[in-house]
C-alpha atoms as a PDB file:
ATOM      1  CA  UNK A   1     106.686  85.465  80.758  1.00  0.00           C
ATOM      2  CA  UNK A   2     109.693  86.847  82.996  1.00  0.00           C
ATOM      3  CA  UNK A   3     108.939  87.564  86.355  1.00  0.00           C
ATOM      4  CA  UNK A   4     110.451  89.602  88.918  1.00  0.00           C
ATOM      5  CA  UNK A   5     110.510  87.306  91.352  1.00  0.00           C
ATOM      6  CA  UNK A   6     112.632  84.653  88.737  1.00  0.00           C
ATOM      7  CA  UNK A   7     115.059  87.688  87.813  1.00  0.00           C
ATOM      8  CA  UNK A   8     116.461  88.079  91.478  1.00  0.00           C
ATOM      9  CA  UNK A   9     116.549  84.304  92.035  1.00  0.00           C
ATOM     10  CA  UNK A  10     118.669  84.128  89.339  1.00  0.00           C
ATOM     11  CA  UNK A  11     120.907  87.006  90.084  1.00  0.00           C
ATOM     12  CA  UNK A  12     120.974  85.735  93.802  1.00  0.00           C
ATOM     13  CA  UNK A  13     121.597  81.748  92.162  1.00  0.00           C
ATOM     14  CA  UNK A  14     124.449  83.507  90.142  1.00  0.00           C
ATOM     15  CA  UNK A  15     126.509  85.419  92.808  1.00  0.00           C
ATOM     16  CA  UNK A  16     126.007  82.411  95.716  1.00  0.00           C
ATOM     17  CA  UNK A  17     128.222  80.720  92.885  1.00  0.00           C
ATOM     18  CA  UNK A  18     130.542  83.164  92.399  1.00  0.00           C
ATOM     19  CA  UNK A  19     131.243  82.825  95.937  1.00  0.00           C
ATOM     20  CA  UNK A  20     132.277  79.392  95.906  1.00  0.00           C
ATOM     21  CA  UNK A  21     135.489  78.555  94.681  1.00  0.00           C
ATOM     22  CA  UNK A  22     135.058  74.813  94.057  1.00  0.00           C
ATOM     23  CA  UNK A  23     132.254  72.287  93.187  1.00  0.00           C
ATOM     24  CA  UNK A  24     130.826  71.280  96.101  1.00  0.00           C
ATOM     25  CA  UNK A  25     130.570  67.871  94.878  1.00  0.00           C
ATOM     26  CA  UNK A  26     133.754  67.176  93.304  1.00  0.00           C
ATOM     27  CA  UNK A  27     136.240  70.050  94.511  1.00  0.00           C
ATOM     28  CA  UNK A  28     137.136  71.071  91.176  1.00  0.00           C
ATOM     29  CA  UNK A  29     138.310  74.467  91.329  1.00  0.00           C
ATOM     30  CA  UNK A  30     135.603  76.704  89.330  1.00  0.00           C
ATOM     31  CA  UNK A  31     137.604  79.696  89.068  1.00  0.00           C
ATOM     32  CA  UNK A  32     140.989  80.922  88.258  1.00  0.00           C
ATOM     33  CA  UNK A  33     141.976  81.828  91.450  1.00  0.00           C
ATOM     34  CA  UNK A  34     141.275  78.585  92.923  1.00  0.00           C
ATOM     35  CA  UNK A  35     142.912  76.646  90.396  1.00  0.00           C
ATOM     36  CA  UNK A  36     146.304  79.637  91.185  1.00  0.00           C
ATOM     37  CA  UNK A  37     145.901  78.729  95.020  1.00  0.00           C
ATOM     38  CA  UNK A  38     146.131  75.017  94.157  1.00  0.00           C
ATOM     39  CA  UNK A  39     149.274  75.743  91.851  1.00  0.00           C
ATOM     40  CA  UNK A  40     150.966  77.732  94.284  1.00  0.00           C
ATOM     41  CA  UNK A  41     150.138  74.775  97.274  1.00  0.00           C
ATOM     42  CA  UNK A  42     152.102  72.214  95.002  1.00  0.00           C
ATOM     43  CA  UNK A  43     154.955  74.395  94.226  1.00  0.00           C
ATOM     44  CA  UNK A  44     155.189  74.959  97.545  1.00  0.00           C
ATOM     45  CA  UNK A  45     155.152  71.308  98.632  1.00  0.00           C
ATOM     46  CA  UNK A  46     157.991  70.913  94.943  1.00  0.00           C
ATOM     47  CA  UNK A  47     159.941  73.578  96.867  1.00  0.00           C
ATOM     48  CA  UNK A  48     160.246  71.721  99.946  1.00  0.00           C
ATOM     49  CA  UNK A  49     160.955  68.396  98.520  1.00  0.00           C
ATOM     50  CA  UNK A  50     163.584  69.518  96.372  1.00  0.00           C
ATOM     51  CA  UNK A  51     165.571  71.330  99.392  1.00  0.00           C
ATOM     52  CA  UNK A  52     164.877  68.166 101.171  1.00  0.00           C
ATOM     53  CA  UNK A  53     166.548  66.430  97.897  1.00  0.00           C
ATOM     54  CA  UNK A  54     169.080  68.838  98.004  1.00  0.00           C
ATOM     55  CA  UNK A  55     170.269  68.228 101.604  1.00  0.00           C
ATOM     56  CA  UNK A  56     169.987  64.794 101.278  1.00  0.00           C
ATOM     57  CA  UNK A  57     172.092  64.575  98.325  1.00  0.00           C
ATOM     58  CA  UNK A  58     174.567  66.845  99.196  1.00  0.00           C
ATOM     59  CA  UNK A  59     175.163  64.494 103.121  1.00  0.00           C
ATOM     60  CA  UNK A  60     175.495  61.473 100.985  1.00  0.00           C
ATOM     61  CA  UNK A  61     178.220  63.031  98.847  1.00  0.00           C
ATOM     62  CA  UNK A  62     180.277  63.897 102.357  1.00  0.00           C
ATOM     63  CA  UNK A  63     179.474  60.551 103.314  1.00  0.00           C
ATOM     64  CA  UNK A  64     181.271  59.108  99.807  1.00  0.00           C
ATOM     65  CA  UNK A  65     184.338  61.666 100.151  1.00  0.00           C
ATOM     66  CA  UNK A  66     184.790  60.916 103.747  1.00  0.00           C
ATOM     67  CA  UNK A  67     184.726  56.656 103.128  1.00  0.00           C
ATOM     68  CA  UNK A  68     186.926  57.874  99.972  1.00  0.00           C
ATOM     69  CA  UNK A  69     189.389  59.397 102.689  1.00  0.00           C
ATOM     70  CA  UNK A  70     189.500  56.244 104.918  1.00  0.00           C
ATOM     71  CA  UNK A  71     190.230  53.865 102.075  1.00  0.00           C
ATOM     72  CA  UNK A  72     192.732  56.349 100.951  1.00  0.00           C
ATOM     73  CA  UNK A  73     194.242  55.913 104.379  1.00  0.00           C
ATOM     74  CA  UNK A  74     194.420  52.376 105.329  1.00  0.00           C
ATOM     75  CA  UNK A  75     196.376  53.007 108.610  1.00  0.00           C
ATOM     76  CA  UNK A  76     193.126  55.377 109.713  1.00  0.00           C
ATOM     77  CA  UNK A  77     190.734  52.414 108.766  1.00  0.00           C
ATOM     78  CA  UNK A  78     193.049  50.260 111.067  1.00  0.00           C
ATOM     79  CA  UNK A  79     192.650  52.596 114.013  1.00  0.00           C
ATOM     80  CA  UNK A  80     189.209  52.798 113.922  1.00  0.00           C
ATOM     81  CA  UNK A  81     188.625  49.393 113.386  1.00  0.00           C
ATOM     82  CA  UNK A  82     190.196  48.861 116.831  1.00  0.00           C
ATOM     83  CA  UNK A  83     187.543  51.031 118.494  1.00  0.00           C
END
Protein backbone atom coordinates (compact mmCIF):
# COMPACT_ATOMS: atom_id res chain seq x y z
CA UNK A 1 0.00 0.00 0.00
CA UNK A 2 1.29 3.70 -0.77
CA UNK A 3 2.08 5.69 2.02
CA UNK A 4 2.41 9.24 2.59
CA UNK A 5 5.39 9.18 4.11
CA UNK A 6 7.02 7.06 0.76
CA UNK A 7 5.24 9.73 -1.63
CA UNK A 8 7.33 12.79 -0.27
CA UNK A 9 10.53 10.72 -0.03
CA UNK A 10 10.22 10.15 -3.40
CA UNK A 11 9.31 13.57 -4.56
CA UNK A 12 12.14 14.91 -2.18
CA UNK A 13 14.64 11.72 -3.79
CA UNK A 14 13.48 13.16 -7.24
CA UNK A 15 14.19 16.96 -7.01
CA UNK A 16 17.71 16.43 -4.76
CA UNK A 17 18.53 14.86 -8.32
CA UNK A 18 17.38 17.34 -10.35
CA UNK A 19 19.67 19.50 -8.56
CA UNK A 20 22.72 17.80 -9.41
CA UNK A 21 24.08 18.20 -12.65
CA UNK A 22 26.46 15.22 -12.79
CA UNK A 23 26.80 11.66 -11.29
CA UNK A 24 28.42 11.95 -8.31
CA UNK A 25 30.32 8.92 -8.97
CA UNK A 26 31.39 9.21 -12.42
CA UNK A 27 30.82 13.01 -13.45
CA UNK A 28 28.77 12.23 -16.30
CA UNK A 29 26.73 15.10 -17.04
CA UNK A 30 22.91 14.02 -16.28
CA UNK A 31 21.32 16.82 -17.91
CA UNK A 32 21.39 18.87 -20.98
CA UNK A 33 22.68 21.78 -19.61
CA UNK A 34 25.59 20.17 -18.16
CA UNK A 35 26.51 18.32 -21.08
CA UNK A 36 26.02 22.43 -23.07
CA UNK A 37 28.43 23.82 -20.26
CA UNK A 38 30.94 21.06 -21.06
CA UNK A 39 30.56 21.82 -24.93
CA UNK A 40 30.93 25.35 -24.58
CA UNK A 41 34.33 24.73 -22.03
CA UNK A 42 35.98 22.79 -25.04
CA UNK A 43 35.11 25.21 -27.67
CA UNK A 44 36.41 27.58 -25.65
CA UNK A 45 39.73 25.83 -24.97
CA UNK A 46 39.39 24.92 -29.54
CA UNK A 47 39.10 28.73 -29.70
CA UNK A 48 42.17 29.45 -27.94
CA UNK A 49 44.30 26.86 -29.46
CA UNK A 50 43.48 27.70 -32.83
CA UNK A 51 44.40 31.60 -32.32
CA UNK A 52 47.41 30.22 -30.67
CA UNK A 53 47.82 28.09 -34.11
CA UNK A 54 47.08 31.00 -35.91
CA UNK A 55 49.81 33.26 -34.45
CA UNK A 56 52.16 30.72 -34.50
CA UNK A 57 51.75 29.98 -38.03
CA UNK A 58 51.47 33.20 -39.29
CA UNK A 59 55.45 34.23 -37.19
CA UNK A 60 56.84 31.23 -38.89
CA UNK A 61 55.73 32.41 -42.33
CA UNK A 62 57.65 36.02 -41.56
CA UNK A 63 60.35 34.00 -40.37
CA UNK A 64 60.47 31.99 -44.06
CA UNK A 65 59.95 35.40 -46.10
CA UNK A 66 62.48 37.20 -44.09
CA UNK A 67 65.41 34.07 -44.51
CA UNK A 68 63.84 34.18 -48.22
CA UNK A 69 65.03 37.96 -48.27
CA UNK A 70 68.59 37.26 -46.94
CA UNK A 71 69.31 34.48 -49.39
CA UNK A 72 67.89 36.72 -51.98
CA UNK A 73 70.54 39.16 -50.87
CA UNK A 74 73.79 37.52 -50.43
CA UNK A 75 75.73 40.80 -49.74
CA UNK A 76 73.11 41.29 -46.53
CA UNK A 77 73.93 37.62 -45.39
CA UNK A 78 77.67 38.73 -45.66
CA UNK A 79 77.16 41.71 -43.38
CA UNK A 80 75.54 40.03 -40.85
CA UNK A 81 77.64 37.23 -40.81
CA UNK A 82 80.39 39.66 -39.74
CA UNK A 83 78.45 40.65 -36.61
Amino acid sequence: MWRQSEGENLAKSVNLRSCHKYCSKCCYPLVPSAFDEIKEAENVKLLAMQEKYDTDIAVLKEAVQDMQQLLKNPTKLADISNF
